[in-house]
Structure formats: C-alpha cells, structure tokens
PDB file of N, CA and C in Angstrom:
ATOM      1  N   UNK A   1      25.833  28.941  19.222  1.00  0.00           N
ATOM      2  CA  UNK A   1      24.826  28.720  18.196  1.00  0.00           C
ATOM      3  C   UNK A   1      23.725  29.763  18.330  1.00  0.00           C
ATOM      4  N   UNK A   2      23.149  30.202  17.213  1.00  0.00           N
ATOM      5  CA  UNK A   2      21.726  30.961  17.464  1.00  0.00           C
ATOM      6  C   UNK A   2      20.716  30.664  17.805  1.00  0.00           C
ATOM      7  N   UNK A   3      19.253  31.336  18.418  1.00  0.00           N
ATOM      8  CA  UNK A   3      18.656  30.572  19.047  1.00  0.00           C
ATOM      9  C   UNK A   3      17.843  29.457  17.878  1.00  0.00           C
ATOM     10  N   UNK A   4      17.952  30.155  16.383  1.00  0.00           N
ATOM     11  CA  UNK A   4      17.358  29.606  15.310  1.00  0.00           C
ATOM     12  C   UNK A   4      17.768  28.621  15.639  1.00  0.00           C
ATOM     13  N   UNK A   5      19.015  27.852  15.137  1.00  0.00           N
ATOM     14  CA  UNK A   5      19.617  26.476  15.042  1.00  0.00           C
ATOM     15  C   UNK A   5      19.345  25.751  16.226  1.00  0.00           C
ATOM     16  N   UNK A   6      19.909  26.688  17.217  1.00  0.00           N
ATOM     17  CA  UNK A   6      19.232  25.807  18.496  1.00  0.00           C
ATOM     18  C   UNK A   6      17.886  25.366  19.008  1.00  0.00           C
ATOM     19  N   UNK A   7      17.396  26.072  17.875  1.00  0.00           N
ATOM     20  CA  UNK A   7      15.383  25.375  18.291  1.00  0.00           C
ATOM     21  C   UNK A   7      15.150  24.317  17.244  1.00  0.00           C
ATOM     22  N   UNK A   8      16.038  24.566  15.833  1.00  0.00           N
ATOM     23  CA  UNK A   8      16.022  23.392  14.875  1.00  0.00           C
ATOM     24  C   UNK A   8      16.472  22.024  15.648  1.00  0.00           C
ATOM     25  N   UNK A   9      17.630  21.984  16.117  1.00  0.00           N
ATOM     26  CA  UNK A   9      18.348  20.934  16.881  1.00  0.00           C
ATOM     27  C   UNK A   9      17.320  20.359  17.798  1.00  0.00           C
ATOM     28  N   UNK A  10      16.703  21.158  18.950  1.00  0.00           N
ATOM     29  CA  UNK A  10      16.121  20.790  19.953  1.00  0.00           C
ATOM     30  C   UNK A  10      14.906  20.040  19.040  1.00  0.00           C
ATOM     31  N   UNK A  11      13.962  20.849  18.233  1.00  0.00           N
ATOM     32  CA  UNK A  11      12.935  19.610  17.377  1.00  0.00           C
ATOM     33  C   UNK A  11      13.619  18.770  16.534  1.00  0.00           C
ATOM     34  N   UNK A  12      15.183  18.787  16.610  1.00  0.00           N
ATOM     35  CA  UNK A  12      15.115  16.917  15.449  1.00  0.00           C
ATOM     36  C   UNK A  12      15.330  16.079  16.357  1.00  0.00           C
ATOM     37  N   UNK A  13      16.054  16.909  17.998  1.00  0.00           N
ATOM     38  CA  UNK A  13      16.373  15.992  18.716  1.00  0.00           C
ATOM     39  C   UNK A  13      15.076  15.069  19.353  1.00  0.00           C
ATOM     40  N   UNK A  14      14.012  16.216  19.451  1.00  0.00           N
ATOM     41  CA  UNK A  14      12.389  15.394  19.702  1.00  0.00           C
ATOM     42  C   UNK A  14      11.808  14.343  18.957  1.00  0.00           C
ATOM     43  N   UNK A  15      11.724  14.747  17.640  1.00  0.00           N
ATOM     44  CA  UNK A  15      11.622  13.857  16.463  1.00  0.00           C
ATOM     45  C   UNK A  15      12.459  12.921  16.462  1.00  0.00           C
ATOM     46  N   UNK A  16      13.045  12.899  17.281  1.00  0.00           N
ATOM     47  CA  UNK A  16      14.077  11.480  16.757  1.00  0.00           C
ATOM     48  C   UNK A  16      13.793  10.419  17.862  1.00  0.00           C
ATOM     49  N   UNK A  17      13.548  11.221  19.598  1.00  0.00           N
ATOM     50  CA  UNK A  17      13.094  11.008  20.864  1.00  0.00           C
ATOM     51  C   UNK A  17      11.576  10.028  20.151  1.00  0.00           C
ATOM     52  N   UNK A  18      11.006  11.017  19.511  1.00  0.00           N
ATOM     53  CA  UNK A  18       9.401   9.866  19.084  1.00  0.00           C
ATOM     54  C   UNK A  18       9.729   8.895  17.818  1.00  0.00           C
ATOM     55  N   UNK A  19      10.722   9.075  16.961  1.00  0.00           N
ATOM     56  CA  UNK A  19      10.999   7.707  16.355  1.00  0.00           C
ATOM     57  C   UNK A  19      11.422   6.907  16.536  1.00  0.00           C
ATOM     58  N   UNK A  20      12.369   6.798  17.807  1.00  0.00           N
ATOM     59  CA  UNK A  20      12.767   5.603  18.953  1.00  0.00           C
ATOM     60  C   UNK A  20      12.161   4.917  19.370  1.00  0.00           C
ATOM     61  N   UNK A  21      10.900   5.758  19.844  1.00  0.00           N
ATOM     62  CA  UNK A  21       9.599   5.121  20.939  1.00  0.00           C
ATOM     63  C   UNK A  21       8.941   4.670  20.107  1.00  0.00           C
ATOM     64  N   UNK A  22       8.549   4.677  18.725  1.00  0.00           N
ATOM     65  CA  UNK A  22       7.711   4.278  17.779  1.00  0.00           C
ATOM     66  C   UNK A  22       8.054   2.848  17.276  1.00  0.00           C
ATOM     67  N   UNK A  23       9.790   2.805  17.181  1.00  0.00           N
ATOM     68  CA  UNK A  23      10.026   1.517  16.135  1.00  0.00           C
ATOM     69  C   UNK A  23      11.076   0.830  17.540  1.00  0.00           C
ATOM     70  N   UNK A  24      10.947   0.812  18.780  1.00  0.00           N
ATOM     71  CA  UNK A  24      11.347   0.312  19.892  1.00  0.00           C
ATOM     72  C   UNK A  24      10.921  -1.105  19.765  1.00  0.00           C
ATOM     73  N   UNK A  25       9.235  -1.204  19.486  1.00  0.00           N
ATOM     74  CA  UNK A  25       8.841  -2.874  19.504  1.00  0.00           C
ATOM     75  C   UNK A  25       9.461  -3.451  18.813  1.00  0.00           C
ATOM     76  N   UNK A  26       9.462  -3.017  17.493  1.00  0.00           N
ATOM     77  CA  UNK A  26       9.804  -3.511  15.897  1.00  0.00           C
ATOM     78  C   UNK A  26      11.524  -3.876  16.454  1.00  0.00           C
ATOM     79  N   UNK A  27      12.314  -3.144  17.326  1.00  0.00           N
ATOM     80  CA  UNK A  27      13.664  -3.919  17.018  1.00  0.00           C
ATOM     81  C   UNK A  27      13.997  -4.707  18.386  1.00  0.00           C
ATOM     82  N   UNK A  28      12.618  -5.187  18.718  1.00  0.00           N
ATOM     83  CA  UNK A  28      12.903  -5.916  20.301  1.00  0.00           C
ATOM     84  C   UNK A  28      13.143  -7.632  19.742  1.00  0.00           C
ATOM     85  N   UNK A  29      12.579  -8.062  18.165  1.00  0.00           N
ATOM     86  CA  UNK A  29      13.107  -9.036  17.556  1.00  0.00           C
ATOM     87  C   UNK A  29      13.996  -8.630  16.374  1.00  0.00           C
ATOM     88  N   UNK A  30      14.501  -9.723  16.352  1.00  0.00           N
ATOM     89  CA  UNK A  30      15.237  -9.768  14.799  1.00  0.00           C
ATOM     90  C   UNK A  30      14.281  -9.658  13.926  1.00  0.00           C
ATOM     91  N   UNK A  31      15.052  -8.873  12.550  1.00  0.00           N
ATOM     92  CA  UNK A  31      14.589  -8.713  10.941  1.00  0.00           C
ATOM     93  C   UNK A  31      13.379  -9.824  10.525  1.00  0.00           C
ATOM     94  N   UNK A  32      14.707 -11.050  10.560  1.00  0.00           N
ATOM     95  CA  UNK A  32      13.914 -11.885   9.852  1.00  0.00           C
ATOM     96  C   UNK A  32      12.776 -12.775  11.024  1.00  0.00           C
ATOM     97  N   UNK A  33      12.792 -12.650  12.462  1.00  0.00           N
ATOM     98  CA  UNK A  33      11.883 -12.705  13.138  1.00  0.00           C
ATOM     99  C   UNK A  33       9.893 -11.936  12.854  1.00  0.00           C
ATOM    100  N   UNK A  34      10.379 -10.711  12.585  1.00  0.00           N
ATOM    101  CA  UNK A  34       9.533  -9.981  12.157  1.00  0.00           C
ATOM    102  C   UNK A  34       9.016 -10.391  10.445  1.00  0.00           C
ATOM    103  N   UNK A  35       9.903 -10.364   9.506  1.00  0.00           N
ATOM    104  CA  UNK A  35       9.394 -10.557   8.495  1.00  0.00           C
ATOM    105  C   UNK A  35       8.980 -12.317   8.534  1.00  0.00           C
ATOM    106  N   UNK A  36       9.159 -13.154   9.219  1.00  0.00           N
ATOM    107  CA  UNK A  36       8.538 -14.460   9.025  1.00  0.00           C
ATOM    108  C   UNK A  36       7.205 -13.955   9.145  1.00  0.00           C
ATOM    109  N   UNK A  37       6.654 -13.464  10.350  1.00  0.00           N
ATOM    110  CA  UNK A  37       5.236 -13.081  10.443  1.00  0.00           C
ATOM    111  C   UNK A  37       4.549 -12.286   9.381  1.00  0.00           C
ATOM    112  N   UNK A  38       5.032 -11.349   7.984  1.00  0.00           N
ATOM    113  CA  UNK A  38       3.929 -10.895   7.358  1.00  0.00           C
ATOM    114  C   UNK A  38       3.629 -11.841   5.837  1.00  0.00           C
ATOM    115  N   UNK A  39       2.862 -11.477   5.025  1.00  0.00           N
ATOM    116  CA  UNK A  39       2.384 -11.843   4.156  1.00  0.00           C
ATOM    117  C   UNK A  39       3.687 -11.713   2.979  1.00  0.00           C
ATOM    118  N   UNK A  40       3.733 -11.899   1.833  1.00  0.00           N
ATOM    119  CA  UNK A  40       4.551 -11.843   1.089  1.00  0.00           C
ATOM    120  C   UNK A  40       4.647 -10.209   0.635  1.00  0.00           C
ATOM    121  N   UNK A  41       3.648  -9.683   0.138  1.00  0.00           N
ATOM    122  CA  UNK A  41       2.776  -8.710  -0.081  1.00  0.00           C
ATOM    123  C   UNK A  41       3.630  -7.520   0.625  1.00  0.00           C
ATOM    124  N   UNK A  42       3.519  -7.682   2.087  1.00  0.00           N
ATOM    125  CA  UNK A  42       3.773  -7.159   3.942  1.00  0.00           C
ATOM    126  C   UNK A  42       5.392  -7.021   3.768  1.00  0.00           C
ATOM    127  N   UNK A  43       6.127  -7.928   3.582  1.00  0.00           N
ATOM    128  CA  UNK A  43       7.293  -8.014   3.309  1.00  0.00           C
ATOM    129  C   UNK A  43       8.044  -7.324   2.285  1.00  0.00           C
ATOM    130  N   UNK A  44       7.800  -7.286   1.159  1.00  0.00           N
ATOM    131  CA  UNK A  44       8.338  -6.668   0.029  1.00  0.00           C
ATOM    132  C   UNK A  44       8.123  -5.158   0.312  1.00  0.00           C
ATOM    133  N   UNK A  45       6.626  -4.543   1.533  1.00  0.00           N
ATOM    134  CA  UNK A  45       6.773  -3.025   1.406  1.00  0.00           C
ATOM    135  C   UNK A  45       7.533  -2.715   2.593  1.00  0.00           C
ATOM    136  N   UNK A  46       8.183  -3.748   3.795  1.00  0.00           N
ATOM    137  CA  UNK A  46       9.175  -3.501   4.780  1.00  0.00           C
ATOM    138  C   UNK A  46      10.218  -3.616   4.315  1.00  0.00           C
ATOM    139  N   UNK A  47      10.863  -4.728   2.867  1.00  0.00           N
ATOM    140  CA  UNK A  47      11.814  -4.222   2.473  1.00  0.00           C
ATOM    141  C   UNK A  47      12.339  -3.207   1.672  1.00  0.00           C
ATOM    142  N   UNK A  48      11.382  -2.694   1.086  1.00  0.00           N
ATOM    143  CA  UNK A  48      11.938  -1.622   0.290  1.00  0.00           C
ATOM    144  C   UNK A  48      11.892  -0.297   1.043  1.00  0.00           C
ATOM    145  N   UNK A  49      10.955  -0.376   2.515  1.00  0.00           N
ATOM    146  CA  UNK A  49      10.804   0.996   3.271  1.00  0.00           C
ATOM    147  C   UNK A  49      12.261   0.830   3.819  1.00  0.00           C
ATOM    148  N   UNK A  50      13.274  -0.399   4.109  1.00  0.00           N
ATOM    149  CA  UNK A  50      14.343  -0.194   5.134  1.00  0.00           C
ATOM    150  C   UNK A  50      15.188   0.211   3.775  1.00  0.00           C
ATOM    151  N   UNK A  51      14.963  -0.479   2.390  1.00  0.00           N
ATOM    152  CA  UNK A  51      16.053   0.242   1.335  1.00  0.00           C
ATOM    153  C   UNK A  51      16.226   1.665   1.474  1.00  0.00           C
ATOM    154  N   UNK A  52      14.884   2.158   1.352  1.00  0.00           N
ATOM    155  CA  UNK A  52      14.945   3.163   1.318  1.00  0.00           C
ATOM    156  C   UNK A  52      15.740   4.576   2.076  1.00  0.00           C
ATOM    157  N   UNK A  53      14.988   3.890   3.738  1.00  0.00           N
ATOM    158  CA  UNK A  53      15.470   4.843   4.706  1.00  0.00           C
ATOM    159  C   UNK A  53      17.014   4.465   4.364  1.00  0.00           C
ATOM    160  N   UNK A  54      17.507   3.516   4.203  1.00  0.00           N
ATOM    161  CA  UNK A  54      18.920   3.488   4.307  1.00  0.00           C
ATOM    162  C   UNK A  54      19.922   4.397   3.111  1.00  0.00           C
ATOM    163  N   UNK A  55      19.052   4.345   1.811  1.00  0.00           N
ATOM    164  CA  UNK A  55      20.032   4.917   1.177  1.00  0.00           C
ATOM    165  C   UNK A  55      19.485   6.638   1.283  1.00  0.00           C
ATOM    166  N   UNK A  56      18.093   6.735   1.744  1.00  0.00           N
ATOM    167  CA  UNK A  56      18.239   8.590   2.379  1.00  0.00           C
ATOM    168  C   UNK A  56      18.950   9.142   3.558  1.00  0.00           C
ATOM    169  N   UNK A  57      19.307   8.236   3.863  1.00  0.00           N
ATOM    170  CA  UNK A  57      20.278   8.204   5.044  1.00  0.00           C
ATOM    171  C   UNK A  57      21.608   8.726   4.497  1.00  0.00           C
ATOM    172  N   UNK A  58      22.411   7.859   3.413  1.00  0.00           N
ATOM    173  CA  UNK A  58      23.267   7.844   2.875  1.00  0.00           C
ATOM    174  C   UNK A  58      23.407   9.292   1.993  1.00  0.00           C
ATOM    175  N   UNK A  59      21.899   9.758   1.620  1.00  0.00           N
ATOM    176  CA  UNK A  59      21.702  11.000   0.702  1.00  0.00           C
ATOM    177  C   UNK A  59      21.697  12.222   1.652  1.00  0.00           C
ATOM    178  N   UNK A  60      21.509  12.014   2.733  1.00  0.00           N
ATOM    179  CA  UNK A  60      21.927  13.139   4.196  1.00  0.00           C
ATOM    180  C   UNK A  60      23.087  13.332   4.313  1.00  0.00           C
ATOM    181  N   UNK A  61      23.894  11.847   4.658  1.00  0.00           N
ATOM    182  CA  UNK A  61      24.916  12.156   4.905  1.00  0.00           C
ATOM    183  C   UNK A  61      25.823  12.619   3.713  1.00  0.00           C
ATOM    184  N   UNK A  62      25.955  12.408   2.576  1.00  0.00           N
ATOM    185  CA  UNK A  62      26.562  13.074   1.388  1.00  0.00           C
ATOM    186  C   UNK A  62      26.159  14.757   1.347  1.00  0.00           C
ATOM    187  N   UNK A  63      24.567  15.081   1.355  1.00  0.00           N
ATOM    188  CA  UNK A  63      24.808  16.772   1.830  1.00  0.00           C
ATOM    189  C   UNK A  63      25.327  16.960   3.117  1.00  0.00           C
ATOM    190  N   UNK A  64      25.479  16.477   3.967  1.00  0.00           N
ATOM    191  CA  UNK A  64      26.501  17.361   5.448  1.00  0.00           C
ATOM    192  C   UNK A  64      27.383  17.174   4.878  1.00  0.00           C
ATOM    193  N   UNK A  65      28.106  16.768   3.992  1.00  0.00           N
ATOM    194  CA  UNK A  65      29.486  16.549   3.879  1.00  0.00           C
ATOM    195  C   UNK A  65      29.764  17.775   3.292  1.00  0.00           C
ATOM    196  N   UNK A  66      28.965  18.105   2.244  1.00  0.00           N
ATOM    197  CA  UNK A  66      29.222  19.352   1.188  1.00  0.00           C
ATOM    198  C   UNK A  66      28.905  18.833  -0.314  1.00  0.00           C
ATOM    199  N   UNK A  67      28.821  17.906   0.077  1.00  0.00           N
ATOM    200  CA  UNK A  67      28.762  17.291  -2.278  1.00  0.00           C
ATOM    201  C   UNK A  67      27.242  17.176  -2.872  1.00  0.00           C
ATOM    202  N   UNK A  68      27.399  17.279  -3.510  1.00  0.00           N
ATOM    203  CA  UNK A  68      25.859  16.817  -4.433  1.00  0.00           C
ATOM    204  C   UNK A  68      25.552  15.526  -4.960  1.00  0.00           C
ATOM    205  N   UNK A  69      24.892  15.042  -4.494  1.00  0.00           N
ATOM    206  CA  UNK A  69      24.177  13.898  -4.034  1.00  0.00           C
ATOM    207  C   UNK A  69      23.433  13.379  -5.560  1.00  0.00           C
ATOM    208  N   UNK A  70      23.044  14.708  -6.739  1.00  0.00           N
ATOM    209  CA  UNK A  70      22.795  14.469  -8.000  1.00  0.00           C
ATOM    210  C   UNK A  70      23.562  13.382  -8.471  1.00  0.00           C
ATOM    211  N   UNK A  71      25.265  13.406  -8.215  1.00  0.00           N
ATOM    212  CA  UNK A  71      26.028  13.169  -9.364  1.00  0.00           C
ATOM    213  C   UNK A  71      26.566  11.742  -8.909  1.00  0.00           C
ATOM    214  N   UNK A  72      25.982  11.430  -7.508  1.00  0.00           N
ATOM    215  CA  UNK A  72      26.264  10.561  -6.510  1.00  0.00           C
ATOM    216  C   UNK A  72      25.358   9.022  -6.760  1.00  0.00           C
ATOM    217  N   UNK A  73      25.711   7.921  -7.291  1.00  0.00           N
ATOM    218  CA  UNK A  73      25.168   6.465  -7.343  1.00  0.00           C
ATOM    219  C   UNK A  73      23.978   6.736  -6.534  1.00  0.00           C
ATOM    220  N   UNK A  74      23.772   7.066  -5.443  1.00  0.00           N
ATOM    221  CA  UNK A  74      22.512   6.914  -4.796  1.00  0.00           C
ATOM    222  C   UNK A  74      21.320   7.235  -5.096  1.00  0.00           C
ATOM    223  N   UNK A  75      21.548   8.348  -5.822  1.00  0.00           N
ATOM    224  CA  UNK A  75      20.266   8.835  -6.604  1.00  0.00           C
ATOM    225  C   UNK A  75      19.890   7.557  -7.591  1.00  0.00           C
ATOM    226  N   UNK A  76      20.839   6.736  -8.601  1.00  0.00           N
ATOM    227  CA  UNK A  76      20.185   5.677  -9.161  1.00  0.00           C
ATOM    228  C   UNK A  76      19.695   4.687  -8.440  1.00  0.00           C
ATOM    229  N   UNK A  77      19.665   4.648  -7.161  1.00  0.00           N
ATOM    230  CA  UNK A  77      19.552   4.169  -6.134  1.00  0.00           C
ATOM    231  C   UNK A  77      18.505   4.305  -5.513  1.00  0.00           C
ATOM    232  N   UNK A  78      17.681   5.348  -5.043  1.00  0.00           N
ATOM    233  CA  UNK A  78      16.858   6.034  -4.926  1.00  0.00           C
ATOM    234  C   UNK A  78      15.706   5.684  -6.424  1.00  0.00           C
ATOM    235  N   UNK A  79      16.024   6.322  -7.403  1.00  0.00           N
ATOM    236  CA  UNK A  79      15.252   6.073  -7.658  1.00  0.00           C
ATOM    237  C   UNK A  79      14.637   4.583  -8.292  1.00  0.00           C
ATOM    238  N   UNK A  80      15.432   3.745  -8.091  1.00  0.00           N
ATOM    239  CA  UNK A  80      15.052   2.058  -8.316  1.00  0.00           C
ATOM    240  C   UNK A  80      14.076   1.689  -7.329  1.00  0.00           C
ATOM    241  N   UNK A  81      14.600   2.238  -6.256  1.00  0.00           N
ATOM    242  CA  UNK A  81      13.243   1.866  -4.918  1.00  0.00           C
ATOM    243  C   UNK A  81      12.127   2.253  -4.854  1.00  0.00           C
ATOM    244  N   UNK A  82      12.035   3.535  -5.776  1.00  0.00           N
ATOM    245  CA  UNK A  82      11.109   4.084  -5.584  1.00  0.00           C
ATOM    246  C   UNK A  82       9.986   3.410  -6.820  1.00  0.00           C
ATOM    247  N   UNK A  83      10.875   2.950  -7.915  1.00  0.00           N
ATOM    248  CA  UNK A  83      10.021   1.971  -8.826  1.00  0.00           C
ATOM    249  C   UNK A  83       9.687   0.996  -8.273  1.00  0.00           C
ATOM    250  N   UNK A  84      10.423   0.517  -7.269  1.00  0.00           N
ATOM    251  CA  UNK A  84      10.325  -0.547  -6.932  1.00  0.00           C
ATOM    252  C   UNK A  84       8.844  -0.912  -5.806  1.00  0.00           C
ATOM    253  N   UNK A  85       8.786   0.566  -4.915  1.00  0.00           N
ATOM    254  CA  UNK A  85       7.736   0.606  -4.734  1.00  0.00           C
ATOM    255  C   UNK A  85       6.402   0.585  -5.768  1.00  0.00           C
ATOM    256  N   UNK A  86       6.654   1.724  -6.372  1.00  0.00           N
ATOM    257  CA  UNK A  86       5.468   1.675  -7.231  1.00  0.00           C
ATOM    258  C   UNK A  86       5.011   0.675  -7.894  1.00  0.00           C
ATOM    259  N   UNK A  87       5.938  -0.564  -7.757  1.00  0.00           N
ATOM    260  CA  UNK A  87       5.311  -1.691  -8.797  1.00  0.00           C
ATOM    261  C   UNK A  87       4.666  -2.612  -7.511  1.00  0.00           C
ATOM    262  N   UNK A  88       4.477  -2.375  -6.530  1.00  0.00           N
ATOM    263  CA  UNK A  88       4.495  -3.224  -4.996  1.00  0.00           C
ATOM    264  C   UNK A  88       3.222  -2.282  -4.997  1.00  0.00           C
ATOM    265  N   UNK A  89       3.300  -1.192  -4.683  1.00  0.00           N
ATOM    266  CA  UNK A  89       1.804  -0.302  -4.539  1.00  0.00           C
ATOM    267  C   UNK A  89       0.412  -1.185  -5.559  1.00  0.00           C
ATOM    268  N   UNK A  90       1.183  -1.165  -7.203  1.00  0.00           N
ATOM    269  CA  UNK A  90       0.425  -1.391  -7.948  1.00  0.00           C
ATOM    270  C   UNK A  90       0.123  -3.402  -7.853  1.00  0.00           C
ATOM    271  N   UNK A  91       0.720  -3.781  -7.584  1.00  0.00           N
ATOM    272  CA  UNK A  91       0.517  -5.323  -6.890  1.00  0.00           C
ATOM    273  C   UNK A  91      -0.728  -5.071  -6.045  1.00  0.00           C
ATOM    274  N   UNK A  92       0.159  -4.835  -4.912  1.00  0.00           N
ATOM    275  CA  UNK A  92      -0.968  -4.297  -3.641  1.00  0.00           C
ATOM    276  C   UNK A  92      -2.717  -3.862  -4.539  1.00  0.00           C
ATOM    277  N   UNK A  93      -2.880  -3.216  -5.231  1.00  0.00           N
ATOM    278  CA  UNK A  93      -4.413  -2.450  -5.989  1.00  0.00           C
ATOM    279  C   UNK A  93      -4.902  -3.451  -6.555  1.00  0.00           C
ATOM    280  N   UNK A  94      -3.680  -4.187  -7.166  1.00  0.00           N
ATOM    281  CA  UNK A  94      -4.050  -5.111  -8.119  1.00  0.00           C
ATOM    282  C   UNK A  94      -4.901  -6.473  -7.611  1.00  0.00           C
ATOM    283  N   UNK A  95      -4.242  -6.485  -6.267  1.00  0.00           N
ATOM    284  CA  UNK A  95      -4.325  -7.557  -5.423  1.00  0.00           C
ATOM    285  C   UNK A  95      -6.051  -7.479  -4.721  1.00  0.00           C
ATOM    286  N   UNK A  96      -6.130  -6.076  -4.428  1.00  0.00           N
ATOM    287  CA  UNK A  96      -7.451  -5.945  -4.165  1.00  0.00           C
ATOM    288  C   UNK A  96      -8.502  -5.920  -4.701  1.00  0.00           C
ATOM    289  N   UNK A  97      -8.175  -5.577  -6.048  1.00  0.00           N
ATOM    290  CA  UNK A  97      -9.123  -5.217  -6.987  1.00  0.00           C
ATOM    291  C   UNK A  97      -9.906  -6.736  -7.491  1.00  0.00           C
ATOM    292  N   UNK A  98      -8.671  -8.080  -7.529  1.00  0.00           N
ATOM    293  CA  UNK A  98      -8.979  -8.829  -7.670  1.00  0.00           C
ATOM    294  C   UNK A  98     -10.114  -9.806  -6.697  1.00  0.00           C
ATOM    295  N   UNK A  99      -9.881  -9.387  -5.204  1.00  0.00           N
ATOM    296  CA  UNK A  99     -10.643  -9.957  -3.959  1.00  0.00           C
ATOM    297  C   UNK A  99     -12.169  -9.662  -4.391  1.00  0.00           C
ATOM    298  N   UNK A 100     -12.228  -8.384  -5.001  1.00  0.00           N
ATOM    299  CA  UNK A 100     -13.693  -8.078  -5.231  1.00  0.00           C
ATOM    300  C   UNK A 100     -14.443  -8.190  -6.677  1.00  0.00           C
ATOM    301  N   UNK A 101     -13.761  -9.102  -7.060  1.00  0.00           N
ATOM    302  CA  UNK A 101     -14.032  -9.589  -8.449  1.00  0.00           C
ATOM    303  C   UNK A 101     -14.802 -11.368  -7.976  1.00  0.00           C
ATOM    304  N   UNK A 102     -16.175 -11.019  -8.735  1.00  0.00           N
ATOM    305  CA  UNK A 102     -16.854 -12.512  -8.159  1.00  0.00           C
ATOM    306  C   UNK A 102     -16.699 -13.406  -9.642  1.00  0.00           C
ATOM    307  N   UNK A 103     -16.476 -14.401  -9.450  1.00  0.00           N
ATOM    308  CA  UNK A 103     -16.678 -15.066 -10.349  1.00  0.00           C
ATOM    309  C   UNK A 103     -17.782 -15.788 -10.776  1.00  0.00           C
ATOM    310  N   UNK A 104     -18.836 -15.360 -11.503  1.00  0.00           N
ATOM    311  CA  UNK A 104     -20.577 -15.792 -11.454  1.00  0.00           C
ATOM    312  C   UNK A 104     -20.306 -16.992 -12.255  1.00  0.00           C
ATOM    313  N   UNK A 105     -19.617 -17.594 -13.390  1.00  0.00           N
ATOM    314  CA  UNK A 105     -19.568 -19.185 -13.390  1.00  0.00           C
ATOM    315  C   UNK A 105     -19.264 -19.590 -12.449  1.00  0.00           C
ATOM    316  N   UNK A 106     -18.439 -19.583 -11.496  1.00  0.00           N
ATOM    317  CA  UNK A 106     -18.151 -20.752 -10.522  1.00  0.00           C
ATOM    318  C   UNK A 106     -18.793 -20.529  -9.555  1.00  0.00           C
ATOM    319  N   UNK A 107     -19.539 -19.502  -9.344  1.00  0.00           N
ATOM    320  CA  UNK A 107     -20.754 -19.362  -8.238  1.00  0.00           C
ATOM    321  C   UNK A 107     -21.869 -20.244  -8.773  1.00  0.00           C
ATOM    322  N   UNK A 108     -22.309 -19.950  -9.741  1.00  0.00           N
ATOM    323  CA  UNK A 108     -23.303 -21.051 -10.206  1.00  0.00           C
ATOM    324  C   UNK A 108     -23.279 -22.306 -10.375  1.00  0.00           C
ATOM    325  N   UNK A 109     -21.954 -22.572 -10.302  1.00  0.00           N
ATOM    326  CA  UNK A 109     -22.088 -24.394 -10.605  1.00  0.00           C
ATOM    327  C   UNK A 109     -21.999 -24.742  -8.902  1.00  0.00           C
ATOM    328  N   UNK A 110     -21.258 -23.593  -8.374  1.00  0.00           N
ATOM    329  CA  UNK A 110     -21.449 -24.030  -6.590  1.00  0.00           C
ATOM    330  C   UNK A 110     -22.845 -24.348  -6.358  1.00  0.00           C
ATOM    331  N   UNK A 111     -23.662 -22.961  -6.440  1.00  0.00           N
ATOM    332  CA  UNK A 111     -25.056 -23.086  -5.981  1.00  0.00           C
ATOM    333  C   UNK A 111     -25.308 -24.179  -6.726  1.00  0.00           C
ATOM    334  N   UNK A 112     -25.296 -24.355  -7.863  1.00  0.00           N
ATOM    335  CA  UNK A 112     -26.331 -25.777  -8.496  1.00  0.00           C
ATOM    336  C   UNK A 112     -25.480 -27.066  -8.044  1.00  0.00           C
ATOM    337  N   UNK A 113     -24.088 -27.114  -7.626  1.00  0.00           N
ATOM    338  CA  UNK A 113     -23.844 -28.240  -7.378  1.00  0.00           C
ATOM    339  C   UNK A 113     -24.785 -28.944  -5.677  1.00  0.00           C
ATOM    340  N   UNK A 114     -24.553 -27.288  -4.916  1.00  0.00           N
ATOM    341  CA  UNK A 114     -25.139 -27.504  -3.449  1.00  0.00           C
ATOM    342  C   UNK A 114     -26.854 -27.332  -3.507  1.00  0.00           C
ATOM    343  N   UNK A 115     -27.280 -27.194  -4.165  1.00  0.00           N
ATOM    344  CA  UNK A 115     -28.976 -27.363  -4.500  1.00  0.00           C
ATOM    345  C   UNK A 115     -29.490 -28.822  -4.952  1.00  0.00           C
ATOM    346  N   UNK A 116     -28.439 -29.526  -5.585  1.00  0.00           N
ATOM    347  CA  UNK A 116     -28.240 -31.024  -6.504  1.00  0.00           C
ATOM    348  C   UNK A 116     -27.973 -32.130  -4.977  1.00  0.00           C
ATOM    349  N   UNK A 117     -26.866 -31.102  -4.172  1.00  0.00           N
ATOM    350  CA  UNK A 117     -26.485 -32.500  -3.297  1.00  0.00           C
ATOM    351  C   UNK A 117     -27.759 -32.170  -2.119  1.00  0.00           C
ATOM    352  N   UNK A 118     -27.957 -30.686  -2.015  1.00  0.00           N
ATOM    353  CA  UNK A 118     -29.268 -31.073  -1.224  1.00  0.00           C
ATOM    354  C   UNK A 118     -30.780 -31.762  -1.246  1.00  0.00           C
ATOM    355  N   UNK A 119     -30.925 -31.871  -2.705  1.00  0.00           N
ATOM    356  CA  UNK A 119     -32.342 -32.445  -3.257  1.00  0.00           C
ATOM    357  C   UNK A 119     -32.038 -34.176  -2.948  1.00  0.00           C
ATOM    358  N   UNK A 120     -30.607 -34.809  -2.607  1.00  0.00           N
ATOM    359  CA  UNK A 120     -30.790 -36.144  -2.777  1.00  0.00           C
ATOM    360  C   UNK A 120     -30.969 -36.452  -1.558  1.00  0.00           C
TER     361      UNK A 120
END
C-alpha cells in the first residue's frame, strides 16, 4: 500500500478506536433499556439517529462494492429520515417555543384566585 492509504487507514482505524470508547456506555444496556429512560421527544431523535447510521452504513457499503447508491432504494431511504428528522427538529423548536409562552389569563385568575384565598 502507499504511504497515502496507509495514513488514511491508520486515521479511520483511530476514529473508529474513539467511536468505540464514546458509545461503549450506551451498549453496556439494551436498546430498549436505554430508550425506557428518555423523554418521548429523546427517543424519536435516538431512533432516527440509529435509522440513519444504519442505512449510511448500507450507502458505504454499496460504494465499496462499485455501484451507485443514486439508483439504489436507500437513497429513498435516506432521504425519509432525514424528513423525518426535520419534522422531530421542528417538534423539538416547537416544543420550546411553547415552554416560553406565558399564559397572562391563567396567570391572573391564579394570582386573583391566591390573593382571594389569602384575604379569608
């Protein structure tokens, strides 16, 4: 091999050395161990991140092979997840946007209800 390829190899083999050590905790339980613990929210962006990696996985392995990956199901595939994110992103904004939204009728009948029960 040249030393090119052989310095490519040696950094994916590193990169791959620190994505081991990174997601090591994450597979010391089961899937659905892990996803009991997040939010609904939490869940839907771990499942579509494992869709994902899995079918770019699948889009790797179709270029080592030699074929084009264009003409290949996965790309419709690909890109469903990726809507699929974007509608989870836009949840997610949506979700926040709403936390910081006060509602001044029902603040006011609070305060006047708790001003009413404190005067008796």
């Amino acid at each position: 091999m040249s030393s090119k390829i052989e310095d490519q190899v040696k950094k994916l083999d590193l990169a791959l050395e620190d994505v081991e050590k990174k997601i090591k905790p994450i597979l010391e339980f089961s899937l659905h161990e892990n996803l009991i613990k997040l939010n609904t929210l939490e869940r839907c962006k771990i499942e579509a991140l494992i869709a994902y990696s899995l079918n770019t996985l699948i889009y790797i392995f179709i270029r080592i092979n030699g074929f084009l990956p264009q003409s290949h199901p996965v790309m419709n595939e690909l890109k469903r997840i990726q809507n699929s994110i974007t509608k989870i992103n836009e949840a997610e904004e949506s979700s926040n946007k709403r936390k910081l939204v006060v509602d001044s009728e029902a603040a006011k009948r609070f305060i006047k209800h708790a001003v009413e029960s404190s005067n008796n």
